[in-house]
Protein backbone atom coordinates (compact mmCIF):
# COMPACT_ATOMS: atom_id res chain seq x y z
CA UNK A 1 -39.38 -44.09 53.48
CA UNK A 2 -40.73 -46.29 50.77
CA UNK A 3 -38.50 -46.25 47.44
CA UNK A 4 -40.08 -47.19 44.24
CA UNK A 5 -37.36 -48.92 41.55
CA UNK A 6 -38.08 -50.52 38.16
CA UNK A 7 -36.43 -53.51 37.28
CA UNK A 8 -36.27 -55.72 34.22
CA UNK A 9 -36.12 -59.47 34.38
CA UNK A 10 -36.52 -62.03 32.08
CA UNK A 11 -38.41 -65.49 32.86
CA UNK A 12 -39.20 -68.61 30.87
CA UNK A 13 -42.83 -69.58 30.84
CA UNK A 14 -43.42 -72.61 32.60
CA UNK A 15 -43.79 -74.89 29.49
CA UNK A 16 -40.47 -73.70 27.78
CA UNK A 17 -39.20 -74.28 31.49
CA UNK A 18 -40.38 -77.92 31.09
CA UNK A 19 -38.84 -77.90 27.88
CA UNK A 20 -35.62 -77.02 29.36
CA UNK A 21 -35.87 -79.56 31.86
CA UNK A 22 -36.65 -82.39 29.83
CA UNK A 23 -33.78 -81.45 27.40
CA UNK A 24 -31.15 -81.85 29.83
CA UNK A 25 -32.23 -84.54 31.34
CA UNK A 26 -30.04 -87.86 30.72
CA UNK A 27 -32.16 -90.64 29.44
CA UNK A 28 -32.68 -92.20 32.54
CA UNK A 29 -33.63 -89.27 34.56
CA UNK A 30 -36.31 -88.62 31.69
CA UNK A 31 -38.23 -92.18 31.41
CA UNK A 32 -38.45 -91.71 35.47
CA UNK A 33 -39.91 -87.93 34.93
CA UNK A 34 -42.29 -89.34 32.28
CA UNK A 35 -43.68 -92.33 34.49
CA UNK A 36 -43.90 -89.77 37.68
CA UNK A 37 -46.45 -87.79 35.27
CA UNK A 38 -48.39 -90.65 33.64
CA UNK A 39 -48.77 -91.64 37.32
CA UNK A 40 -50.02 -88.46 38.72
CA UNK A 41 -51.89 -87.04 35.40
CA UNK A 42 -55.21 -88.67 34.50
CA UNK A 43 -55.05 -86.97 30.89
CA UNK A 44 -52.16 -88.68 30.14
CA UNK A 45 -52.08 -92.46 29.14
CA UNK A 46 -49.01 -94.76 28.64
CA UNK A 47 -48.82 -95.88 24.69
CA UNK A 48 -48.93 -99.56 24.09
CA UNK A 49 -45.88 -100.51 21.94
CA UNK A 50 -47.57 -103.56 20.96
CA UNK A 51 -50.57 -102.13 19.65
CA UNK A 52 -51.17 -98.96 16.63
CA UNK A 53 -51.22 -95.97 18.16
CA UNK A 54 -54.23 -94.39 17.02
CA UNK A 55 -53.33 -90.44 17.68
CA UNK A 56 -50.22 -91.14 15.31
CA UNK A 57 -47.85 -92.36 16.99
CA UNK A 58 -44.61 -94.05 16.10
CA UNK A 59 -43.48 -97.84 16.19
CA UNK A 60 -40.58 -97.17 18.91
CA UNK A 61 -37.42 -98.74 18.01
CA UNK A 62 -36.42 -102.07 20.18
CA UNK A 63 -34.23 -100.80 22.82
CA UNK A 64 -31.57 -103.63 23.43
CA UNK A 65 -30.27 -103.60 19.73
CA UNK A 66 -29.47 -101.81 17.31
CA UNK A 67 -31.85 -101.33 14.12
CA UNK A 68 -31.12 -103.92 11.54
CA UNK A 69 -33.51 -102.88 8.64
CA UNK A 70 -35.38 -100.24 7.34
CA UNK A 71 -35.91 -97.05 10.14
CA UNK A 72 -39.48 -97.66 11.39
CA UNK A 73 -39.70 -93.78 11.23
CA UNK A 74 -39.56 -92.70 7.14
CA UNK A 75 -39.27 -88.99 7.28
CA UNK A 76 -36.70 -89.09 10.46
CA UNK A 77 -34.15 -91.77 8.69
CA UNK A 78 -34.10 -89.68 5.34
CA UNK A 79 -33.54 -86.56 7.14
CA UNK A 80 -31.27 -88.37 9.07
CA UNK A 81 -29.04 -89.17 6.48
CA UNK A 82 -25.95 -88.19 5.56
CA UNK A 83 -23.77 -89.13 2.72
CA UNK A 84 -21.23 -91.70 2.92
CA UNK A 85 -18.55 -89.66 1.40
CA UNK A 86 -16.54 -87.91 4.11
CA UNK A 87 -17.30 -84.07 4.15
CA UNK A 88 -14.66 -81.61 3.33
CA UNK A 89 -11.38 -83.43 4.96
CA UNK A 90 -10.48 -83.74 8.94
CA UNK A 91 -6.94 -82.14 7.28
CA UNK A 92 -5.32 -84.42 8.93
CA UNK A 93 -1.84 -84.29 6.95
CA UNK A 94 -1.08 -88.39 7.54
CA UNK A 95 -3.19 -91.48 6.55
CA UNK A 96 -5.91 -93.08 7.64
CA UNK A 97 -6.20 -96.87 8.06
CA UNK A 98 -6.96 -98.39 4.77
CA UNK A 99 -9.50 -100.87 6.56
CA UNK A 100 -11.97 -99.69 8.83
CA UNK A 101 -12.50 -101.97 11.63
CA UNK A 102 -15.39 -104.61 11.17
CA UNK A 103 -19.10 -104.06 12.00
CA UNK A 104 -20.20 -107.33 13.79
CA UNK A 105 -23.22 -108.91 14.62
CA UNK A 106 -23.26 -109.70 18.14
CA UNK A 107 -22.96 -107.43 20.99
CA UNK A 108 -21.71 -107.56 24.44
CA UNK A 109 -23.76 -105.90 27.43
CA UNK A 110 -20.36 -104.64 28.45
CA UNK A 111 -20.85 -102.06 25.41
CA UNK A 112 -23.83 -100.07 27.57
CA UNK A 113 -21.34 -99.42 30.24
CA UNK A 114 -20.21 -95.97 29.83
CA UNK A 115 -16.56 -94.96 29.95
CA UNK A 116 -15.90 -92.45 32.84
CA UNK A 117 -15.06 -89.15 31.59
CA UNK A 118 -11.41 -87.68 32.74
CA UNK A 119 -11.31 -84.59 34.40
CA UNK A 120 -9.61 -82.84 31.70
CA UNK A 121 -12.01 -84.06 29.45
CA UNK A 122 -14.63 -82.56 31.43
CA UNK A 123 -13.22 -79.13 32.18
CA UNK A 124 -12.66 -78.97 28.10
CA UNK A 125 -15.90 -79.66 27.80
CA UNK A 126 -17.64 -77.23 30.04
CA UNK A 127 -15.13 -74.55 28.74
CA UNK A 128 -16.54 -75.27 24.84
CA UNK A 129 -20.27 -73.60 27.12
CA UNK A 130 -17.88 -69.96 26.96
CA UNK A 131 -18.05 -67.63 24.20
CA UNK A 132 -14.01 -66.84 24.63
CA UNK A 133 -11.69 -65.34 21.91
CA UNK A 134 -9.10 -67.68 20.81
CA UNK A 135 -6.05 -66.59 22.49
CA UNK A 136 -8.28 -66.74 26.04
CA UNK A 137 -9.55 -69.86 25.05
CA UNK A 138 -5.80 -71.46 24.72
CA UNK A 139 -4.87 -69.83 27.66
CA UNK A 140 -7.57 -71.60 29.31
CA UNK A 141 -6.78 -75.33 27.79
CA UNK A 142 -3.25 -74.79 27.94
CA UNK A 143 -3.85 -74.28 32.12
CA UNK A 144 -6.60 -77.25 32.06
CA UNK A 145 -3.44 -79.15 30.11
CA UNK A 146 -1.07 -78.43 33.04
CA UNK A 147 -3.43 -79.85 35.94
CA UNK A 148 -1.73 -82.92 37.89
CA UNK A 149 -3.86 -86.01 38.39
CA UNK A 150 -5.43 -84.43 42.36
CA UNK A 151 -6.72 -81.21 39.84
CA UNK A 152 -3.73 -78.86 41.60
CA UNK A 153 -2.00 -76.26 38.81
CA UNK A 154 1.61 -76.82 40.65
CA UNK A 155 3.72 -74.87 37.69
CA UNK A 156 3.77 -71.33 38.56
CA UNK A 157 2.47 -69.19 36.57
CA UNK A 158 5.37 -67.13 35.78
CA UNK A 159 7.28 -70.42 33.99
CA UNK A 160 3.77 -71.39 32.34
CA UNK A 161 4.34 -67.56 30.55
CA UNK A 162 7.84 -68.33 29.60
CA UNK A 163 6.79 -71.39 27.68
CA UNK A 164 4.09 -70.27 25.98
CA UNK A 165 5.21 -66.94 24.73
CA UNK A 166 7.01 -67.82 21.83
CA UNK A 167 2.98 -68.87 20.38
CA UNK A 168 1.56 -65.36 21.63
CA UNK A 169 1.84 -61.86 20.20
CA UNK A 170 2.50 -60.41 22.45
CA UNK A 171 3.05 -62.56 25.11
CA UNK A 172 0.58 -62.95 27.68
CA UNK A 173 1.03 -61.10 30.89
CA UNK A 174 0.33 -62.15 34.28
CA UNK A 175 -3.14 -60.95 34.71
CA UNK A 176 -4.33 -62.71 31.32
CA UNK A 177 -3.35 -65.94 33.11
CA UNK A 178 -4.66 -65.11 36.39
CA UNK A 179 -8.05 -64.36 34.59
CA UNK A 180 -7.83 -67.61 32.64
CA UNK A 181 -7.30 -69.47 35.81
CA UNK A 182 -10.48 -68.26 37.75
CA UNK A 183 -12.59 -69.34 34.21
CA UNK A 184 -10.94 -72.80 34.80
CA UNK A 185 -11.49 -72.63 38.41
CA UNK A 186 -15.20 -71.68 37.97
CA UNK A 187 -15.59 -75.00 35.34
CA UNK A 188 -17.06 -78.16 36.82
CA UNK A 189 -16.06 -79.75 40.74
CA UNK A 190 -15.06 -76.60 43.11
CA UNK A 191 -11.42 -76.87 44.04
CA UNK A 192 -10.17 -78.13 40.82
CA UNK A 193 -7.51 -75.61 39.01
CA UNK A 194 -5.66 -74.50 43.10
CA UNK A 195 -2.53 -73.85 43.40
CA UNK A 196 -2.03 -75.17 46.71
CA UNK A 197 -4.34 -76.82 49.28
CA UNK A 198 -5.49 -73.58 51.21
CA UNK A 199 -6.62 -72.03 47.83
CA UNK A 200 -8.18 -75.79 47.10
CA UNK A 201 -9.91 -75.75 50.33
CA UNK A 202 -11.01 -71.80 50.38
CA UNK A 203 -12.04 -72.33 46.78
CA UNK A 204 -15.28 -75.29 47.96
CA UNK A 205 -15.82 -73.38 50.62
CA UNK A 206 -16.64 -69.81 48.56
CA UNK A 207 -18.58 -72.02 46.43
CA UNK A 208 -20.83 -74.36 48.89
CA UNK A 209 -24.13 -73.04 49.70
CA UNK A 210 -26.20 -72.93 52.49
CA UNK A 211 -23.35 -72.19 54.60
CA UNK A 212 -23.45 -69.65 57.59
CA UNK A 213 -21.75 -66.68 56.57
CA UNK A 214 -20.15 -66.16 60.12
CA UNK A 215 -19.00 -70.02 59.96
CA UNK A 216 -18.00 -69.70 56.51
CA UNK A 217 -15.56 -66.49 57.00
CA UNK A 218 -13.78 -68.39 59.96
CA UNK A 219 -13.31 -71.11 58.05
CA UNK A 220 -11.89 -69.14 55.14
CA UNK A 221 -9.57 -67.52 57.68
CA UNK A 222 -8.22 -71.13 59.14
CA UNK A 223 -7.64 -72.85 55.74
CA UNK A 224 -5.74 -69.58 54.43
CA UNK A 225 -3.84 -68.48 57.62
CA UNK A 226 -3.55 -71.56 60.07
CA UNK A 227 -4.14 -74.61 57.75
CA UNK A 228 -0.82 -75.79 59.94
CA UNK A 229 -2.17 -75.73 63.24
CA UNK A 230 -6.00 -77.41 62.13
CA UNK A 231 -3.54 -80.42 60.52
CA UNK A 232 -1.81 -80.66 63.90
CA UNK A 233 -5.58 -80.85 65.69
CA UNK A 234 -4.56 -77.71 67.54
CA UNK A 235 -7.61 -76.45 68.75
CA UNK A 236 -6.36 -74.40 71.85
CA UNK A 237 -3.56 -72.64 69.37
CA UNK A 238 -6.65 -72.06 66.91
CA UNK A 239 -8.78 -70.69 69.45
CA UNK A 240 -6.33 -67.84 70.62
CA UNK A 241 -5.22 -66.89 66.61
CA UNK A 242 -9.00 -66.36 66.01
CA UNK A 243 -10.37 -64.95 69.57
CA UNK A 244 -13.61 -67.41 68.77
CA UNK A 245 -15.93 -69.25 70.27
CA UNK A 246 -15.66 -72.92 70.79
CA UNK A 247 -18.75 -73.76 69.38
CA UNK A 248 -18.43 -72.18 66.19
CA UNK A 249 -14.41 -73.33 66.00
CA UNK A 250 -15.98 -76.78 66.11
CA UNK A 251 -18.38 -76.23 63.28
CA UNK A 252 -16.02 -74.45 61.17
CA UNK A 253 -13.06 -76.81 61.52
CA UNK A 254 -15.91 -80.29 61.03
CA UNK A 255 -16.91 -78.05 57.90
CA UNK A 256 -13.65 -78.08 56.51
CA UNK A 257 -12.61 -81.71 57.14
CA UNK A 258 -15.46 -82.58 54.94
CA UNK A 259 -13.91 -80.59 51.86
CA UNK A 260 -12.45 -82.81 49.24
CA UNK A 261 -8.14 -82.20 49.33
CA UNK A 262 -7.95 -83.87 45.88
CA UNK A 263 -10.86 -82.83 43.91
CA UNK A 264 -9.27 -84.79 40.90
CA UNK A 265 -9.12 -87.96 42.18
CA UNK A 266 -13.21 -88.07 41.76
CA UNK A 267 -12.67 -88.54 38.40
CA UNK A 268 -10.88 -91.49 38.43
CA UNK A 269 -13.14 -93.05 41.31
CA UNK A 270 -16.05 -92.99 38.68
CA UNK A 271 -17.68 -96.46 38.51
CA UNK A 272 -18.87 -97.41 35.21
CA UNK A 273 -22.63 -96.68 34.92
CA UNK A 274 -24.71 -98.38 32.50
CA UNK A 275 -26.47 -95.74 30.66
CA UNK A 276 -29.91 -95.73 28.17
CA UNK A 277 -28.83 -94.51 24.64
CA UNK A 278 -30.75 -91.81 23.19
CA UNK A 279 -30.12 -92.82 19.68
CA UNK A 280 -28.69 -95.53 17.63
CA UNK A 281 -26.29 -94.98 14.84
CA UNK A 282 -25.78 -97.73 11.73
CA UNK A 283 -25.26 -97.60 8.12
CA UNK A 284 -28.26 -98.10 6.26
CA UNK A 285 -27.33 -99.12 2.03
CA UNK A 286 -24.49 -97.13 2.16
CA UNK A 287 -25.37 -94.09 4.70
CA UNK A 288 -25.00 -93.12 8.20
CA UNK A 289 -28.57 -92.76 9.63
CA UNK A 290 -29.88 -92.02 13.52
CA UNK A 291 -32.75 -93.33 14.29
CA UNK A 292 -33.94 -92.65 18.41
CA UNK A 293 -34.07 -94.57 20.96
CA UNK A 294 -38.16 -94.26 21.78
CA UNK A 295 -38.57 -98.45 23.09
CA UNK A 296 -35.98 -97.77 25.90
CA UNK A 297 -38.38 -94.90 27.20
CA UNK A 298 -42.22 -94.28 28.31
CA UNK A 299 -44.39 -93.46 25.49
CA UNK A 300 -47.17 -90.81 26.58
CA UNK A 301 -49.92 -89.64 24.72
CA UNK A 302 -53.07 -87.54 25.51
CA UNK A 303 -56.42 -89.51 27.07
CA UNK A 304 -58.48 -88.46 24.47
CA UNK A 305 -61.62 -89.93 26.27
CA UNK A 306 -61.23 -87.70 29.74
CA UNK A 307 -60.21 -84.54 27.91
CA UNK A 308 -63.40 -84.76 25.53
CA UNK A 309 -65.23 -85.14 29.07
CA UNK A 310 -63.56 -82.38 30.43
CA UNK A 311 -64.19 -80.12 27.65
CA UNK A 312 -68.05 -81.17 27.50
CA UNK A 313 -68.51 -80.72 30.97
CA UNK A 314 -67.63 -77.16 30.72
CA UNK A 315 -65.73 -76.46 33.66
CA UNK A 316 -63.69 -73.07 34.84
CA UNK A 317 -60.58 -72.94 32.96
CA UNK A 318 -58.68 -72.08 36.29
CA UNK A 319 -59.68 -75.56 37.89
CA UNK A 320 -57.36 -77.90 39.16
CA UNK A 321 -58.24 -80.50 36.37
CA UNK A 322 -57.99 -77.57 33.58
CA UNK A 323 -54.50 -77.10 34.76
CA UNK A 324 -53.41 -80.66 34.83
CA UNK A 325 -55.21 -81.05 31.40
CA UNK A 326 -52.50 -77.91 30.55
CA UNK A 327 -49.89 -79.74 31.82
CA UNK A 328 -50.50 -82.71 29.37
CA UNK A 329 -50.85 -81.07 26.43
CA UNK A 330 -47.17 -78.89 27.23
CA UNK A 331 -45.71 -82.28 28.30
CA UNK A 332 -46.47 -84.47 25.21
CA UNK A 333 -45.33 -81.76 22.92
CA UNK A 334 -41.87 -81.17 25.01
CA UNK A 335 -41.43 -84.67 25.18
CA UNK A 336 -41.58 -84.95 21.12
CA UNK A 337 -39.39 -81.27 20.99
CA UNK A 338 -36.69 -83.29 23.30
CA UNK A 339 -36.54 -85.73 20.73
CA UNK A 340 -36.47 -83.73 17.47
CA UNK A 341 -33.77 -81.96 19.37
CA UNK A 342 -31.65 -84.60 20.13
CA UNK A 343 -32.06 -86.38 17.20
CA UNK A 344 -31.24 -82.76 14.92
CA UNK A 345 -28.03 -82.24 16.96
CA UNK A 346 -27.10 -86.17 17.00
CA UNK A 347 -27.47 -86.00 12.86
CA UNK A 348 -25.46 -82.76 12.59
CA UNK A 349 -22.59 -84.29 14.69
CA UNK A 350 -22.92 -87.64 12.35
CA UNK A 351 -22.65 -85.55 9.53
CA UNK A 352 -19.07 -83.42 10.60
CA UNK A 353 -17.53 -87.16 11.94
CA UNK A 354 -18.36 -89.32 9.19
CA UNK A 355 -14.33 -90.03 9.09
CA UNK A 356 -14.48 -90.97 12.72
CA UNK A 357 -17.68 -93.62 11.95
CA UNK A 358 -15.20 -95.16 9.46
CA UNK A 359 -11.77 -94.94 10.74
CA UNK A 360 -11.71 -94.72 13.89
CA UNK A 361 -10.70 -92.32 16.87
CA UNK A 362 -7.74 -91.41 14.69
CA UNK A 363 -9.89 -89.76 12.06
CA UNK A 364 -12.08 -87.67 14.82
CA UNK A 365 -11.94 -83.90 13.65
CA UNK A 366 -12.58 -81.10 15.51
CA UNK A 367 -15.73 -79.30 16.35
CA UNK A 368 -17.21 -76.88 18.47
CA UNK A 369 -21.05 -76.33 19.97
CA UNK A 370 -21.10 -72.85 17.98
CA UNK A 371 -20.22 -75.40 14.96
CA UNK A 372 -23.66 -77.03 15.39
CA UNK A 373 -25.51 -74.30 16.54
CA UNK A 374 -25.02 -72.52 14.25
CA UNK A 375 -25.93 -75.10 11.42
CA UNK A 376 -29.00 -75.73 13.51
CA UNK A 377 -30.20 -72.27 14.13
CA UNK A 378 -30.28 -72.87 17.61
CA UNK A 379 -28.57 -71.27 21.00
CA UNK A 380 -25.00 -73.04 22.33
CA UNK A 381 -26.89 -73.59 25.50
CA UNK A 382 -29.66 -75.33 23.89
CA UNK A 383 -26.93 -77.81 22.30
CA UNK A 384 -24.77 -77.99 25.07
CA UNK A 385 -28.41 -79.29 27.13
CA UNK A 386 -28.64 -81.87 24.17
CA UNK A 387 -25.50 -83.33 24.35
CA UNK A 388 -24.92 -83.82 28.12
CA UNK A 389 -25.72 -87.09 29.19
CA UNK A 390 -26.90 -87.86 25.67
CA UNK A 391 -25.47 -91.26 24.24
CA UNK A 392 -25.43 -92.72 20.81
CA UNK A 393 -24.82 -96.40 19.82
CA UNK A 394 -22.73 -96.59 16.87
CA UNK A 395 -20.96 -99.71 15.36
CA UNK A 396 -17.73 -98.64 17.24
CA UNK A 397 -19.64 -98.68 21.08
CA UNK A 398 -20.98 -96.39 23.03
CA UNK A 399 -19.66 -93.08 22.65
CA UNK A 400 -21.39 -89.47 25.24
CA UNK A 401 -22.48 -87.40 22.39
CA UNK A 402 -19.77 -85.11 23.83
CA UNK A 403 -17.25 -87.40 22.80
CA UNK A 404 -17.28 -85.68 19.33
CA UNK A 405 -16.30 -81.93 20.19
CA UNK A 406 -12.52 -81.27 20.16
CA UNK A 407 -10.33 -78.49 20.49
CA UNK A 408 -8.51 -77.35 17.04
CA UNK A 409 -4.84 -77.88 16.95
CA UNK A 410 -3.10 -76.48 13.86
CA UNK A 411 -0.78 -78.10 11.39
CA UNK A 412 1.94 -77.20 9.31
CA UNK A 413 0.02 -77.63 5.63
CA UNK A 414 -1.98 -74.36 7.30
CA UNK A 415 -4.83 -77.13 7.91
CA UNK A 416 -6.34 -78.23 11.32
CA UNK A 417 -6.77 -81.37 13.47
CA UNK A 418 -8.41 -82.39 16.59
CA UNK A 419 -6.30 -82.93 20.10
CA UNK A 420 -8.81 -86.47 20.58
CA UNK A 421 -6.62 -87.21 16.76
CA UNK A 422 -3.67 -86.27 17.89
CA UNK A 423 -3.72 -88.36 21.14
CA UNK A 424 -4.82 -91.22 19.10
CA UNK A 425 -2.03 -90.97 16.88
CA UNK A 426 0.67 -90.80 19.81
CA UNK A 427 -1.32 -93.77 21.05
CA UNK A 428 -0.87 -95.67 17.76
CA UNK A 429 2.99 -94.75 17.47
CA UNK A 430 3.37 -96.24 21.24
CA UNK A 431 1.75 -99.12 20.35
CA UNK A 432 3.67 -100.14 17.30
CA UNK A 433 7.43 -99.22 18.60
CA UNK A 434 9.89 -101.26 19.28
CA UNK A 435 9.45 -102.35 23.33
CA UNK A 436 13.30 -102.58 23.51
CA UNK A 437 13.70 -99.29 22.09
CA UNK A 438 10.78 -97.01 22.77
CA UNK A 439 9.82 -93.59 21.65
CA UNK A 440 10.39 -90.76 23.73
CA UNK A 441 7.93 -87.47 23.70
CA UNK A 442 10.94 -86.02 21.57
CA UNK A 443 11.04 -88.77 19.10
CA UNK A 444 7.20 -88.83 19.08
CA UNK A 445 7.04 -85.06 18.60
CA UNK A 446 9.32 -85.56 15.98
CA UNK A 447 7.00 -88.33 14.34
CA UNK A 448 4.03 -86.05 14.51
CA UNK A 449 6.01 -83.23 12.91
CA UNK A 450 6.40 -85.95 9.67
CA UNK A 451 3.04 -85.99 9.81
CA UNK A 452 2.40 -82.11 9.60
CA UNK A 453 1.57 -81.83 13.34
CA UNK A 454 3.70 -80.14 15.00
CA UNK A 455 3.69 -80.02 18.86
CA UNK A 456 6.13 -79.34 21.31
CA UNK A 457 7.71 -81.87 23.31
CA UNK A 458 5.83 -80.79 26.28
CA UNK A 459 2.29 -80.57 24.84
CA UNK A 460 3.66 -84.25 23.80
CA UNK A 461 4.25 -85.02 27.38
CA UNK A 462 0.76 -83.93 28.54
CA UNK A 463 -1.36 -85.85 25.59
CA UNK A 464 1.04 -89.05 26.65
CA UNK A 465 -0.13 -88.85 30.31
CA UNK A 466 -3.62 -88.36 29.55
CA UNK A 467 -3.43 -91.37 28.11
CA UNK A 468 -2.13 -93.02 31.18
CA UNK A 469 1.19 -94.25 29.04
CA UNK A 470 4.36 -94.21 30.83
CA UNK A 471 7.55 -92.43 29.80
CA UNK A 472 9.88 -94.32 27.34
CA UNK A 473 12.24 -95.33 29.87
CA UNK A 474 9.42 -97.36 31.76
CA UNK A 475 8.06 -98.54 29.06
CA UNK A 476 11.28 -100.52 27.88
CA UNK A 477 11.75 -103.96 28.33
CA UNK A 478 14.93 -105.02 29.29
């Protein structure tokens, strides 16, 4: 019996696919992608930097400093800048520094080592992708928050109601935090967000692919109902519960032992990677400009000799050769799109942080991807693709162009503040206290409240660890 059904599916054409591709690459993974296609392409030809490009091209910036005069690109540095003045207010309720720190000359290699992201950094991150209403979206950070340092949620969620619902009307129920925990659990490294090491374990295994379905389900069934007897090596005792074979007992239990226990500790394994910035950030006569990074990366351009031969030789347009010279022409005008892009997003996010370009981390305020989308007429998903892996030098270092989006945290004058701020801040008051008599998280909270930022001493707690700063009572000296 044959069965006739109509579908609808939507599919990108294959040069907005490229387009995609190129956009989220990190700069690194695009200058190998560019040199794979001047390689393989014979309409495509590599643009000598030291020579005019005659099709138009641009003078590409020199890729081991930062620009020190005029942009060599007119129309992108005016459009690139911003003014000087900082934009509405961060409404931050305290002070900034009265002297921003200085902008010197020389420069360190160390600065193009990139500073590993934390994993709660990361899940915040990825959760800023989700269209959420607010009170899902706290529930979310508040569970990302409680996360130990191996990724585990060990506070049950019954007492992570009770101190919460004083914020909430009404207070949130069990199932709104049971559904705000699968949206963490879904964010980033599998495993992350468990409650315990059988749901860690059953959590990589749902989500690793190109596993055996009969393999995977006993595997499910020994890391949920005999994770005792598989740490004890009891094979024989295993055998019996499941009435398996010994073949696929062997596989399953192998597959399991090569799950990650503590899928937080990855983030603090990171080695430092030296990265390729996409753009560089200075102040040009008394404005913030971006100017991108093109000297770091490839250069290609059309071969305007072969694709004049081409054309003259009149050949079918569904050739091989009329399909790489398609290719060519899609690829140099994605390339230049990835770069408007970037370049767009990295001036709207200069614009919003002007405070932070002065002051410091201190003065960061908060924004959201909607935030620039938005502003840019373009789709989250296109911004969150041009800000992954996207880095920026700026007279403070090297900063993931993701640095600069922070979750809102109110204040008492009815403004707003970012949680990077706020962390800052607590760092700051750490830094200056007395080491024989240091501040605990209620004397901090209580410091931030004079301020007009009111937290509670737990949220206190949380921003203090993620700093890696001790409690007060190890931090005195005796």
């Amino acid at each position: 019996m044959q069965e006739l059904r109509l579908r609808q599916q939507m599919t990108l054409a294959p040069r907005l696919q490229q387009s995609v591709k190129l956009l989220q690459m990190s700069a690194l993974e695009f200058t190998t992608a560019v040199e794979l296609a001047l390689a393989s392409n014979p309409f495509l030809e590599e643009v000598d930097e030291q020579a005019p490009d005659p099709a138009g091209g641009i003078e590409p910036v020199p890729s081991l400093e930062p620009p020190s005069g005029p942009p060599a690109e007119p129309a992108a540095a005016n459009a690139a800048e911003t003014p000087a003045e900082p934009p509405a207010t961060p409404e931050y309720a305290g002070d900034y520094p009265t002297a921003p720190r200085s902008d010197g000359e020389d420069h360190d290699l160390g600065q193009w080592a990139s500073a590993p992201v934390s994993m709660r950094e990361k899940l915040s991150l990825e959760l800023g992708n989700y269209r959420l209403e607010p009170r899902d979206r706290l529930l979310a950070e508040f569970i990302i928050d409680s996360l130990d340092e191996d990724g585990y949620l060990r506070t049950p969620l019954a007492e992570l109601c009770g101190s919460l619902s004083q914020d909430f009307a009404p207070p949130p129920e069990e199932e709104e935090w049971l559904t705000a925990l699968r949206l963490v659990q879904q964010l980033d490294a599998p495993g992350l967000a468990a409650r315990d090491l059988p749901e860690c374990l059953a959590l990589q295994l749902e989500a690793a692919p190109g596993i055996n379905p009969p393999i995977r389900a006993l595997a499910l069934r020994i890391v949920r109902e005999h994770i005792d007897r598989l740490a004890k090596n009891d094979a024989a005792g295993l055998r019996r519960a499941l009435n398996c074979a010994d073949d696929a007992l062997r596989e399953a239990c192998a597959l399991i032992r090569n799950l990650d226990p503590k899928p937080g500790r990855r983030y603090d394994a990171q080695a430092p990677a030296y990265v390729v910035p996409d753009v560089f950030v200075d102040k040009w006569r008394s404005r913030w400009r971006v100017v991108p990074n093109r000297g770091a990366m490839p250069q290609a351009r059309l071969h305007q000799v072969y694709a004049d031969l081409f054309r003259r030789a009149r050949l079918d347009d569904r050739s091989p050769m009329a399909q790489e010279l398609q290719e060519a022409r899609w690829l140099v005008r994605n390339v230049e799109q990835r770069y408007t892009t970037i370049q767009r997003v990295a001036e709207a996010i200069v614009k919003r942080q002007q405070t932070f370009f002065e002051y410091g981390e201190v003065a960061l305020r908060p924004l959201m991807l909607k935030e620039v989308a938005d502003d840019l007429d373009m789709h989250e998903s296109t911004v969150s693709r041009a800000t992954t892996g996207k880095y920026m030098v700026t007279p403070r270092g090297v900063f993931e162009f993701r640095h600069f989006f922070s979750r809102e945290l109110p204040t008492d004058s009815g403004g707003t503040c970012s949680a990077a701020a706020v962390r800052a801040l607590i760092k700051e008051l750490i830094e200056a206290e007395d080491p024989a008599m240091p501040l605990s998280d209620v004397a901090l909270a209580q410091q931030l409240a004079a301020n007009g930022i009111v937290l509670a001493r737990r949220t206190v707690s949380k921003y203090r660890g993620q700093l890696r700063l001790p409690p007060a009572e190890l931090r005195r000296e005796h």
